[in-house]
N, C-alpha and C. Protein backbone atom coordinates (compact mmCIF):
# COMPACT_ATOMS: atom_id res chain seq x y z
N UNK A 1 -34.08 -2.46 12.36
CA UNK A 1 -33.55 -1.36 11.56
C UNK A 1 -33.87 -0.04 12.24
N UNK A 2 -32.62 0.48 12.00
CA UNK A 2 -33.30 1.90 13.08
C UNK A 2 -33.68 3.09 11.76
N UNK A 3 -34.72 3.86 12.23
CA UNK A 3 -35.19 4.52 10.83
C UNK A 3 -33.93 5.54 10.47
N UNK A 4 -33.91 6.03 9.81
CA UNK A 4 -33.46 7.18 9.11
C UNK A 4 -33.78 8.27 8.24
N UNK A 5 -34.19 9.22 8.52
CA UNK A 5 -34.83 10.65 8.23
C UNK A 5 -33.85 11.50 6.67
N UNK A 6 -33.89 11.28 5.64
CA UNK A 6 -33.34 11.81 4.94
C UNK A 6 -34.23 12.93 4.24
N UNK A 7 -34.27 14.17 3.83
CA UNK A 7 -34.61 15.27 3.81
C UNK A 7 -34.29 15.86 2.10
N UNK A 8 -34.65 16.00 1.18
CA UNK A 8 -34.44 16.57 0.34
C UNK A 8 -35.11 17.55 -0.41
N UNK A 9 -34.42 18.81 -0.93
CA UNK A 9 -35.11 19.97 -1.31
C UNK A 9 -34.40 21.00 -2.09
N UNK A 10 -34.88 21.78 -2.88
CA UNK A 10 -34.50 22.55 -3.55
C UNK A 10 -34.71 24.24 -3.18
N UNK A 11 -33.73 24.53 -2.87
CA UNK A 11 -34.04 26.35 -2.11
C UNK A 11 -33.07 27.24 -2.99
N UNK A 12 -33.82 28.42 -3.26
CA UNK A 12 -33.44 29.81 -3.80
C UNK A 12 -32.37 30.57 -2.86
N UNK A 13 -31.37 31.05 -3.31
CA UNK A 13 -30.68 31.93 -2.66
C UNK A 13 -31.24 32.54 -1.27
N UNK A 14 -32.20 32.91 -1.52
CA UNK A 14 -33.29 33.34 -0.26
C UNK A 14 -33.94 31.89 0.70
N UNK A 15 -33.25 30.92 0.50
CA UNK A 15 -33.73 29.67 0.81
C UNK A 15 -35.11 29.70 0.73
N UNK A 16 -36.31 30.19 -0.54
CA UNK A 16 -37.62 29.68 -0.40
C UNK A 16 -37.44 28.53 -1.59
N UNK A 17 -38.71 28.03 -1.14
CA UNK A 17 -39.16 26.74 -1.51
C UNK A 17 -40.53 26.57 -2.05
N UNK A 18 -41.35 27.19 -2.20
CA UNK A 18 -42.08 27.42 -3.02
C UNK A 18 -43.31 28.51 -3.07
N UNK A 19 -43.96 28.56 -3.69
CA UNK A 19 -45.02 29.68 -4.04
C UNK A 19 -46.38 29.42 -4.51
N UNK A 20 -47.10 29.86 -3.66
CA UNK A 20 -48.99 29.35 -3.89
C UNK A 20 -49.10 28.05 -3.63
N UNK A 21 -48.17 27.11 -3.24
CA UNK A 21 -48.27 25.87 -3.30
C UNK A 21 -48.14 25.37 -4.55
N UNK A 22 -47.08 25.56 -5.20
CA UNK A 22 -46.38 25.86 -6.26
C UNK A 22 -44.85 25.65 -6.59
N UNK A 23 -43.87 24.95 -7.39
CA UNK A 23 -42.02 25.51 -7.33
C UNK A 23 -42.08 26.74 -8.09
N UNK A 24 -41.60 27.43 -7.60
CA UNK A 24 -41.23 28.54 -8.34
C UNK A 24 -40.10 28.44 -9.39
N UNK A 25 -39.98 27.45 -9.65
CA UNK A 25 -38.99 27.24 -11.06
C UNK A 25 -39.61 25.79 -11.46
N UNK A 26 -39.27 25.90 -12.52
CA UNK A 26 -39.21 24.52 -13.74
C UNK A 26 -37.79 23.80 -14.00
N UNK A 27 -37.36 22.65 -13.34
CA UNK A 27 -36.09 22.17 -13.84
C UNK A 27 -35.89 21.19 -13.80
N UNK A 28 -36.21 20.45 -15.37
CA UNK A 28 -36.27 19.04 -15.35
C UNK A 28 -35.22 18.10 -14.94
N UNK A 29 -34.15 18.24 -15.34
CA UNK A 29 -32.82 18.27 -14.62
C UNK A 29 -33.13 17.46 -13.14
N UNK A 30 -33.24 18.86 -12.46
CA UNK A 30 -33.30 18.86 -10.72
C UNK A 30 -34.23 17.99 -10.39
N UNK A 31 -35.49 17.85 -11.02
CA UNK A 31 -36.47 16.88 -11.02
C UNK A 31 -35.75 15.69 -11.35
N UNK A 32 -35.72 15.34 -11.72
CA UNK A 32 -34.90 13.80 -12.27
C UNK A 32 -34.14 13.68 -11.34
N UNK A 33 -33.53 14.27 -10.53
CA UNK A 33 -32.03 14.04 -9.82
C UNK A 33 -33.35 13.72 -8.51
N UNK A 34 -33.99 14.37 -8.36
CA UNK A 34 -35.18 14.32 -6.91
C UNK A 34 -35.87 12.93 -7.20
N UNK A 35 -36.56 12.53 -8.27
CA UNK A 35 -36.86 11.07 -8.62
C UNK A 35 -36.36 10.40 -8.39
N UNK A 36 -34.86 10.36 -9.26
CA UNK A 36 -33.74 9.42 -8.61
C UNK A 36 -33.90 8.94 -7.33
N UNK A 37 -33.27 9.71 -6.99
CA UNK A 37 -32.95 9.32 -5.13
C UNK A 37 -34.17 8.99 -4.59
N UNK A 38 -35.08 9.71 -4.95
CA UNK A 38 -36.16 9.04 -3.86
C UNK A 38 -36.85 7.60 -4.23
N UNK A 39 -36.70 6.83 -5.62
CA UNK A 39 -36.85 6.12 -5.84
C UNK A 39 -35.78 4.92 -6.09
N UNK A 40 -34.63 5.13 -5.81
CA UNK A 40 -33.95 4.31 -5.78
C UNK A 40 -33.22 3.30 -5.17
N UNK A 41 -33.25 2.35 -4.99
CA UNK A 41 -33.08 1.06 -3.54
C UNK A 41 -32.09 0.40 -4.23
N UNK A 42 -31.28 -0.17 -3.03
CA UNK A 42 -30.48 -1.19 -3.35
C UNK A 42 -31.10 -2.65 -3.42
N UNK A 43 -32.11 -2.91 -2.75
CA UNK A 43 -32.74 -3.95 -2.90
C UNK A 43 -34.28 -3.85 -3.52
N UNK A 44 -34.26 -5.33 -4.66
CA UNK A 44 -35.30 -4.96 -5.67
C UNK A 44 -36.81 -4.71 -5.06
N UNK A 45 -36.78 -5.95 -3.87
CA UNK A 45 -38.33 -5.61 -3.53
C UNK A 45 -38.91 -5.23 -2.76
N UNK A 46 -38.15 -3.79 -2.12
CA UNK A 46 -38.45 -2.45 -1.57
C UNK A 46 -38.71 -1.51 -2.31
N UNK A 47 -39.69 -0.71 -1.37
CA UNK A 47 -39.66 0.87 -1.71
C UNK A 47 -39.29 1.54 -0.88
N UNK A 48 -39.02 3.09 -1.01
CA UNK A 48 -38.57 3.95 -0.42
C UNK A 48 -40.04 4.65 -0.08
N UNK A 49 -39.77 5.16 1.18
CA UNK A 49 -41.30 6.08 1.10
C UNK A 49 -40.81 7.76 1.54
N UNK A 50 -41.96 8.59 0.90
CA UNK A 50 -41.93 9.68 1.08
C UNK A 50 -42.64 10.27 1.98
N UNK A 51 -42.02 11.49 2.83
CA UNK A 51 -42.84 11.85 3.80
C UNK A 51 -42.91 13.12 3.65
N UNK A 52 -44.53 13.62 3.46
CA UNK A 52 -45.00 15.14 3.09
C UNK A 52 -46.09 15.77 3.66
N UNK A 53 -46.57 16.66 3.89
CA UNK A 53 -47.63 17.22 4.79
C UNK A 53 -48.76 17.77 3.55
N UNK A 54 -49.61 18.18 4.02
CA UNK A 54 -50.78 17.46 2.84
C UNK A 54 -50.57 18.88 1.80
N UNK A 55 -50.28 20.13 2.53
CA UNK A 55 -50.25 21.35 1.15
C UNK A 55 -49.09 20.79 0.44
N UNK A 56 -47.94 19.37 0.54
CA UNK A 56 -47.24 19.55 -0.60
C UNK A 56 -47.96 18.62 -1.03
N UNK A 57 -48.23 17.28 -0.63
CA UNK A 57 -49.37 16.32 -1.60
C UNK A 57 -50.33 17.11 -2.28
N UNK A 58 -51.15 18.48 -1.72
CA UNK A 58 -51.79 19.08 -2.95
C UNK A 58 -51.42 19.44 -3.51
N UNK A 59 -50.35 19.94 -3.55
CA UNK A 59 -49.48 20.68 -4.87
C UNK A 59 -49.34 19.53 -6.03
N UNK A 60 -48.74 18.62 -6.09
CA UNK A 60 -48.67 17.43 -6.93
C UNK A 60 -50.24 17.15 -7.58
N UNK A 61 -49.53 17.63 -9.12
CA UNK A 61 -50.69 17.32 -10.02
C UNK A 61 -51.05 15.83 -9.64
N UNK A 62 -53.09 15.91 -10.17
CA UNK A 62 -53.47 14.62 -10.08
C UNK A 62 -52.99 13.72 -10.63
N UNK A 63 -52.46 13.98 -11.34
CA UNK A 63 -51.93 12.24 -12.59
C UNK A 63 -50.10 12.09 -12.22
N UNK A 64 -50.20 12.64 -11.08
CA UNK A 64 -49.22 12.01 -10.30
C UNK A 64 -48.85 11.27 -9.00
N UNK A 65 -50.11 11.60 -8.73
CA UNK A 65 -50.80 10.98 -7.31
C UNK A 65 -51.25 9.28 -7.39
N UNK A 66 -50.37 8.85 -6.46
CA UNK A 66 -49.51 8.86 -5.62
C UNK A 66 -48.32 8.73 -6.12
N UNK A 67 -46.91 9.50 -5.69
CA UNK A 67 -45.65 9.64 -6.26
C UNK A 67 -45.13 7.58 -6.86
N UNK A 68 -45.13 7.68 -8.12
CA UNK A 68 -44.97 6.55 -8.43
C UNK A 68 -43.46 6.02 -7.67
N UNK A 69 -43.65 4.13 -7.48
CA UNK A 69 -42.40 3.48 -7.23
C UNK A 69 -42.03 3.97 -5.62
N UNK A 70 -42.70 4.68 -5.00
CA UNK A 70 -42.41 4.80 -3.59
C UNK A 70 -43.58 5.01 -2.40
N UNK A 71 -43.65 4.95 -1.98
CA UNK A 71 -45.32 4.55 -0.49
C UNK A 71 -44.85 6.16 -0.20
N UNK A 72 -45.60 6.77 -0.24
CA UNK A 72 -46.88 7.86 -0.12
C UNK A 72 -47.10 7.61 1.45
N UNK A 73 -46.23 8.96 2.60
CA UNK A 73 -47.19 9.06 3.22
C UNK A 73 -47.18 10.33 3.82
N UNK A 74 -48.25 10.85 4.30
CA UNK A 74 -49.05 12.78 4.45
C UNK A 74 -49.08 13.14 5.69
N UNK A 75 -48.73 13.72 6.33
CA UNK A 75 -48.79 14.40 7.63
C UNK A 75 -49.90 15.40 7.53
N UNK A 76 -50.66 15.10 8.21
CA UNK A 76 -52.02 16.31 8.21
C UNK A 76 -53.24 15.94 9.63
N UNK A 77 -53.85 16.55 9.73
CA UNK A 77 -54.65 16.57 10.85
C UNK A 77 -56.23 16.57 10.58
N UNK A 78 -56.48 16.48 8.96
CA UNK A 78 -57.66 16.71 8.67
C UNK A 78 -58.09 14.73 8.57
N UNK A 79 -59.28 15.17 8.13
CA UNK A 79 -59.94 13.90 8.04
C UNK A 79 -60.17 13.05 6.72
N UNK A 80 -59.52 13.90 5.99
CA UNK A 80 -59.39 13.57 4.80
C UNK A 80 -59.55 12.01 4.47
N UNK A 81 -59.49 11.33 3.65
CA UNK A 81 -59.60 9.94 3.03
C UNK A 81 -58.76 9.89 1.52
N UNK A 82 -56.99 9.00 1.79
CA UNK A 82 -56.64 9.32 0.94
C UNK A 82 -56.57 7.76 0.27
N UNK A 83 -57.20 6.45 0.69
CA UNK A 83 -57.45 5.36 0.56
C UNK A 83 -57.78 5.04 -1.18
N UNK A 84 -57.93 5.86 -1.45
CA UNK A 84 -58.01 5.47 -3.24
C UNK A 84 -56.81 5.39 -3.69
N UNK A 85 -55.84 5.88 -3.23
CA UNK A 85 -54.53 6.06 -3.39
C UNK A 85 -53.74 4.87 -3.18
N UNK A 86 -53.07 4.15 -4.46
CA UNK A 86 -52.17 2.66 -3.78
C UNK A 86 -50.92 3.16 -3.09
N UNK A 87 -50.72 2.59 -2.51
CA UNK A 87 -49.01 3.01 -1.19
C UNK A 87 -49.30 4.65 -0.73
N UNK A 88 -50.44 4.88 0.08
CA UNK A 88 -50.82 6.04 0.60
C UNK A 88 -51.05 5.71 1.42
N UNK A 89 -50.43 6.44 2.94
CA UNK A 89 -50.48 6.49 4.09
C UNK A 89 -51.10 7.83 4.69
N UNK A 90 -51.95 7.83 5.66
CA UNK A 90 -51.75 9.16 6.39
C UNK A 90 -51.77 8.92 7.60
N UNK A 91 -51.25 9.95 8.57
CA UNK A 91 -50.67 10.10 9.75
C UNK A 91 -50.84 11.21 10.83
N UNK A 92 -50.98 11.59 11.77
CA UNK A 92 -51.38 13.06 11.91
C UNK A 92 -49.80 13.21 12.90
N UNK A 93 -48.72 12.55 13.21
CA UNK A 93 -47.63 13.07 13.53
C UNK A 93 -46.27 12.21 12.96
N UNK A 94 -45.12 13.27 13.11
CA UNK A 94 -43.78 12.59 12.72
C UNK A 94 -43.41 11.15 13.31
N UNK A 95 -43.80 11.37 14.63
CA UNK A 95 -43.85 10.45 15.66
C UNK A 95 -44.46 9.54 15.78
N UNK A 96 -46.20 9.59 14.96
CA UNK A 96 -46.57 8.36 14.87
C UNK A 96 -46.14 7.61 13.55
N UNK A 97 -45.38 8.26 12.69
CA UNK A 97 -44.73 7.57 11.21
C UNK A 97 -43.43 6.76 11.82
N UNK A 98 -43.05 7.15 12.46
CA UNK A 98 -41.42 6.42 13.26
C UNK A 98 -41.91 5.52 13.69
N UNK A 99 -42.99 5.21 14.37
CA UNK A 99 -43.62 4.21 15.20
C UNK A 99 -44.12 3.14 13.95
N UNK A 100 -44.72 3.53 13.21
CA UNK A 100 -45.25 2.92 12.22
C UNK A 100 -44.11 2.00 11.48
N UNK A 101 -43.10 3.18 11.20
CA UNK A 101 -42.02 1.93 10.53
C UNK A 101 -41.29 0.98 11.33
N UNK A 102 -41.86 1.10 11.97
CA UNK A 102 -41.02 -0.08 13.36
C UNK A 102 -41.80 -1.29 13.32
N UNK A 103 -42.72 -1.26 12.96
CA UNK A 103 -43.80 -2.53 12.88
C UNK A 103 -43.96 -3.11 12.04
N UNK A 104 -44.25 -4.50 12.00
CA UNK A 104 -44.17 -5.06 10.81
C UNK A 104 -44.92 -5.13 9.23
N UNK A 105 -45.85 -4.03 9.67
CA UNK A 105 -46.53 -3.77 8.47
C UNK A 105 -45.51 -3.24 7.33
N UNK A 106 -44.43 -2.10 7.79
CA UNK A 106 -43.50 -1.76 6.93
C UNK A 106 -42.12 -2.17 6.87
N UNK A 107 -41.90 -2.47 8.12
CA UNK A 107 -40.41 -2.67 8.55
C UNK A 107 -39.55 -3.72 7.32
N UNK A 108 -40.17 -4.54 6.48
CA UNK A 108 -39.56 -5.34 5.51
C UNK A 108 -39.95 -4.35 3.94
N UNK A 109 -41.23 -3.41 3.89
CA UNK A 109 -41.17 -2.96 2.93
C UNK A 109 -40.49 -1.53 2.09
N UNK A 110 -39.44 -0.97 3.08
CA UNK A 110 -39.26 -0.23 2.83
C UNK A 110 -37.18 0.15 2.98
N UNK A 111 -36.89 0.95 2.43
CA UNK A 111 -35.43 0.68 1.98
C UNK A 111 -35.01 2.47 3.00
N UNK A 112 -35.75 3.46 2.65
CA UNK A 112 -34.74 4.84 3.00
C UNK A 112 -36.15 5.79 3.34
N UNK A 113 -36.27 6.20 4.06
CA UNK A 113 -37.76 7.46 4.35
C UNK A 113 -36.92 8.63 3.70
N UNK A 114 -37.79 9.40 2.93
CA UNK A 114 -37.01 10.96 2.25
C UNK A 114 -38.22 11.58 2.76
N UNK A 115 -38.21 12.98 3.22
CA UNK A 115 -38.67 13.46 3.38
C UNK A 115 -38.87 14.89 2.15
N UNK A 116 -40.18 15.21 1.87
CA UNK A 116 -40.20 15.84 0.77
C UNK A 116 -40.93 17.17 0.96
N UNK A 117 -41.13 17.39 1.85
CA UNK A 117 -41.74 18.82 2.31
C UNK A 117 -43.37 18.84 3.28
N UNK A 118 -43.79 20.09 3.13
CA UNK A 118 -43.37 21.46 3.31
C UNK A 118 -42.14 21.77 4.64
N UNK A 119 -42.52 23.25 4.69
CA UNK A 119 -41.81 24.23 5.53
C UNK A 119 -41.81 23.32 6.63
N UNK A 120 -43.01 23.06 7.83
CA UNK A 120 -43.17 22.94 8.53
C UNK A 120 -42.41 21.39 9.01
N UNK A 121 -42.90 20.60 8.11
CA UNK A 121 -42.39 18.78 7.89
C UNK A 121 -40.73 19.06 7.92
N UNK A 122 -40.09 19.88 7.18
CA UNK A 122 -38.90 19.75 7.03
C UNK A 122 -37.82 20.38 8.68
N UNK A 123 -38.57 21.27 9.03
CA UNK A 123 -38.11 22.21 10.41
C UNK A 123 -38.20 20.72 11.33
N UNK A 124 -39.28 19.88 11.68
CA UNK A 124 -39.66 19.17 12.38
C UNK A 124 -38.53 18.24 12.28
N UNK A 125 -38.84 17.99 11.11
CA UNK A 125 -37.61 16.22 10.94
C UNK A 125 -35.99 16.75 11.17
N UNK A 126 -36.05 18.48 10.68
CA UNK A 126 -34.20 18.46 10.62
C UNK A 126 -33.97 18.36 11.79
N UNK A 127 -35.34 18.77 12.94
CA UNK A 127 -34.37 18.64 14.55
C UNK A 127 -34.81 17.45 15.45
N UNK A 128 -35.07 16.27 14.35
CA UNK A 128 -35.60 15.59 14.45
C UNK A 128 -34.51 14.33 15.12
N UNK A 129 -34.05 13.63 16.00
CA UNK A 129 -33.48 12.30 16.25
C UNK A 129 -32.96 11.52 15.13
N UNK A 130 -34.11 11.23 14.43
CA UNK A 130 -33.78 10.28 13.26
C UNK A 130 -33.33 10.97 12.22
N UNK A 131 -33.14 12.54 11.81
CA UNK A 131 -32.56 13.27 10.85
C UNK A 131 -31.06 12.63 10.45
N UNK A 132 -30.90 12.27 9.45
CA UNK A 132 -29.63 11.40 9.11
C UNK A 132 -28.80 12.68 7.88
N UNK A 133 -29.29 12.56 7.15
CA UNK A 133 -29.06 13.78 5.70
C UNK A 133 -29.81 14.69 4.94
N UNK A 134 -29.36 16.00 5.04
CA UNK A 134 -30.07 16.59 3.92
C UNK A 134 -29.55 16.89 2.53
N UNK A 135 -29.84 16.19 1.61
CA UNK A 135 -29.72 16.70 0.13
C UNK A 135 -30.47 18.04 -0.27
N UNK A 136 -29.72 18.67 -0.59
CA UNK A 136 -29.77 20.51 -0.79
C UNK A 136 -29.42 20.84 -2.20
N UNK A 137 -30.79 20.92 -2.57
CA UNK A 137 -30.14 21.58 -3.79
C UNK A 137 -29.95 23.59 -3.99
N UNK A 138 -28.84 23.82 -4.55
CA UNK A 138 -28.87 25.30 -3.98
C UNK A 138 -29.30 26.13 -5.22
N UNK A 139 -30.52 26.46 -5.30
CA UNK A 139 -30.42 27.08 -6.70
C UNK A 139 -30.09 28.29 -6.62
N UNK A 140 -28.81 28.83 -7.44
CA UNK A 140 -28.48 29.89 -7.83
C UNK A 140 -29.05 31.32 -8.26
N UNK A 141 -30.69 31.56 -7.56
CA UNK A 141 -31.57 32.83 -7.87
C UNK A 141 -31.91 32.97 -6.87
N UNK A 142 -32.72 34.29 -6.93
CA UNK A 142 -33.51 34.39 -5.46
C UNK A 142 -34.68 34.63 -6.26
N UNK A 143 -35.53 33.70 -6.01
CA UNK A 143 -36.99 34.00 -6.16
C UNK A 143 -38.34 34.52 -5.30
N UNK A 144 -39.44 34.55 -5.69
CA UNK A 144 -40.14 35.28 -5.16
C UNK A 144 -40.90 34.09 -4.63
N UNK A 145 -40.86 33.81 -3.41
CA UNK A 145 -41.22 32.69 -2.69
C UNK A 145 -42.43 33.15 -1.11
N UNK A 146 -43.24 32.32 -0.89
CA UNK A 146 -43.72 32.33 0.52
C UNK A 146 -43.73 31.03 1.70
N UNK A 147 -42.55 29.96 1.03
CA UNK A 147 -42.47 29.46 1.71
C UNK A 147 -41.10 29.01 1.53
N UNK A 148 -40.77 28.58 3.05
CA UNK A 148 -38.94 28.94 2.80
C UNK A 148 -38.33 27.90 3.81
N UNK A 149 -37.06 27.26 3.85
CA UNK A 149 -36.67 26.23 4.39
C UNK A 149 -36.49 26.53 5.67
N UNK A 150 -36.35 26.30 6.37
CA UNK A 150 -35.95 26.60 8.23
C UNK A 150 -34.16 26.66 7.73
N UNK A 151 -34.02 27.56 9.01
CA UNK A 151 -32.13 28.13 8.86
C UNK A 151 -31.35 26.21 9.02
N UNK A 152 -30.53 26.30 8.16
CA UNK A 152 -29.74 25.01 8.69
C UNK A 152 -29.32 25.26 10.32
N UNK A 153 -29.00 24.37 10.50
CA UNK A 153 -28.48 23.87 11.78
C UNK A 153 -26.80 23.81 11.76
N UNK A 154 -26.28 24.32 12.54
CA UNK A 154 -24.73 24.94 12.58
C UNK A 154 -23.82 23.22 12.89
N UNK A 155 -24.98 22.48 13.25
CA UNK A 155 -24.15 21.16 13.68
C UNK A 155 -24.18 20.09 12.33
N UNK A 156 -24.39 20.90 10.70
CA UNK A 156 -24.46 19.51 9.84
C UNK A 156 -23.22 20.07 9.11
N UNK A 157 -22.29 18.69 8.57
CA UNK A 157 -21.21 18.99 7.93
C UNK A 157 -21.65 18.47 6.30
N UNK A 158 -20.97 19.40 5.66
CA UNK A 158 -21.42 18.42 4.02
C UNK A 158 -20.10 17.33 3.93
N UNK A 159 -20.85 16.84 3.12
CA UNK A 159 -20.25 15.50 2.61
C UNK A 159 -20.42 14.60 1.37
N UNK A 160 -19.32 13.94 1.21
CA UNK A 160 -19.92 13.40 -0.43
C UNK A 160 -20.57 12.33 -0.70
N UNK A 161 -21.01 12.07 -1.55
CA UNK A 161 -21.89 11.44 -2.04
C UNK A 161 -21.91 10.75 -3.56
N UNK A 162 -21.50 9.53 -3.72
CA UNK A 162 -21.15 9.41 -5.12
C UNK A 162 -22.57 9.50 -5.65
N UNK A 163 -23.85 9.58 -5.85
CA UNK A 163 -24.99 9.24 -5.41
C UNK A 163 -25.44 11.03 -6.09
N UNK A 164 -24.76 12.02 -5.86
CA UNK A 164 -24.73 13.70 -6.50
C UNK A 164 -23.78 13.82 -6.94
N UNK A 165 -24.07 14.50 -8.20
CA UNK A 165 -22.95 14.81 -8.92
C UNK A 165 -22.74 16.54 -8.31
N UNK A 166 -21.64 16.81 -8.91
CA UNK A 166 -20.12 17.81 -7.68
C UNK A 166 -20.55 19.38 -8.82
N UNK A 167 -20.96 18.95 -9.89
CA UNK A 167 -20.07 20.04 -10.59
C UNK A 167 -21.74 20.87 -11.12
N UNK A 168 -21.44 22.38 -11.14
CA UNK A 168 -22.76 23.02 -11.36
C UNK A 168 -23.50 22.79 -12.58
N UNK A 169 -24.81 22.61 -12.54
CA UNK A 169 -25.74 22.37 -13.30
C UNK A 169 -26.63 23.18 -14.16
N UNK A 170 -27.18 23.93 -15.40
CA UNK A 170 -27.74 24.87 -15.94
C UNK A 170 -28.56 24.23 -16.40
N UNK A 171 -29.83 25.12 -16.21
CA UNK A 171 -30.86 24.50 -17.31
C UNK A 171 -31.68 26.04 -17.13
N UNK A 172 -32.36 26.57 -18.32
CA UNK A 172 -33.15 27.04 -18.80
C UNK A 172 -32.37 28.54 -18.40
N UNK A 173 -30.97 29.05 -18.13
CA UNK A 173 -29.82 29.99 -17.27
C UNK A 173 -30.23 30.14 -16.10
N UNK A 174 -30.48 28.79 -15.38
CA UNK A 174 -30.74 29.25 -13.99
C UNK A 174 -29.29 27.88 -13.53
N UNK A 175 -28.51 28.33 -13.37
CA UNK A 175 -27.55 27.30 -12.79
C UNK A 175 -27.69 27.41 -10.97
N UNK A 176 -27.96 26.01 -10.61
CA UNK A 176 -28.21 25.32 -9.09
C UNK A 176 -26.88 24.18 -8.66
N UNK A 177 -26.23 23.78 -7.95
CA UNK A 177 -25.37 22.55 -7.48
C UNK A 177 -26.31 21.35 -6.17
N UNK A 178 -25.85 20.47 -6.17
CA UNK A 178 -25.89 19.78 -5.35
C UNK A 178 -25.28 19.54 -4.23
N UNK A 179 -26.07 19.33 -2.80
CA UNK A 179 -24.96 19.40 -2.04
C UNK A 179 -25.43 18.13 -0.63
N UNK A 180 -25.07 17.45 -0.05
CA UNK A 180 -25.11 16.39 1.07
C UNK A 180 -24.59 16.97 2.07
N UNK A 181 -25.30 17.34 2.85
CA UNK A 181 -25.14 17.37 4.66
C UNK A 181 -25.52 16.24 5.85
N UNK A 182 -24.73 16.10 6.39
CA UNK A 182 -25.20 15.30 7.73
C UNK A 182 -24.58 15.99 9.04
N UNK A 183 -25.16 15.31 9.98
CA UNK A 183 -25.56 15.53 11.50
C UNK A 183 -24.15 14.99 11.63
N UNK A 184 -23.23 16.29 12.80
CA UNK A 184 -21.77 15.80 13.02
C UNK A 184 -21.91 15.58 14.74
């Protein structure tokens, strides 16, 4: 199986992405639609795993740790010990996670890699080989953000997706859409 890098995120008019290590919005909605996908397989006895660098794993309250229904794994360089954690991986490059799913420790357990942030994780993977899609969610504000998506890349075309729904979304008067890009 050759891997595939799928990318998903939610950016402000100003394309930031979050604050203090923090979302700068609340939208249960958009949340649910981010669950979805990242937990969802066509086959029953896979998971999908997530790939995040450790300021977004700290951001995620404790009593959510590790993102349920999908393998957990952290890009970071510290020495941390995240072994209490069931389906928690850590890694100190993109490159050694590609390698990793090639082997048979994962290669049968896993269905789609999403990638879930930060700044840095997401710049890496979009110019990344294995970058396949980014799911974009566009929220309709500009907020007050200090961390912000890298510029798209002039070479991804959108595309559909029965998988996102088309038509704009409101919750709390902050209306956001959905949107699917890939590598042309």
């Amino acid at each position: 199986m050759s891997v595939k890098l799928n990318l998903i995120v939610a950016v402000s008019e100003n394309m930031g992405i979050g604050k203090n290590g923090d979302l700068p919005w609340r939208l249960r909605k958009e949340m649910a639609h981010f669950t979805r996908l990242t937990t969802s397989t066509k086959t029953p006895n896979r998971k999908n795993i997530v790939v995040m660098g450790r300021l977004t794993w700290d951001s995620i309250p404790e009593k959510f740790k590790p993102l349920p229904n999908r393998i957990n794994f952290i890009l970071t360089r510290s020495d941390r010990d995240f072994s209490q954690y069931k389906d928690t991986y850590k890694f100190s490059s993109l490159k050694e996670i590609i390698s990793s799913l090639e082997t048979e420790k994962f290669k049968n357990e896993f269905e789609s890699v999403w990638v879930i942030g930060g700044a840095s994780v997401y710049k890496e993977a979009l110019s990344s080989p294995y970058f396949h899609r980014l799911y974009l969610t566009k929220v309709q504000k500009n907020f007050d953000c200090d961390a912000f998506f890298p510029q798209l890349p002039e070479s991804l075309k959108e595309i559909s997706d029965t998988e996102v729904p088309v038509d704009v979304q409101e919750e709390r008067g902050i209306k956001y859409t959905f949107h699917v890009y890939q590598r042309v």
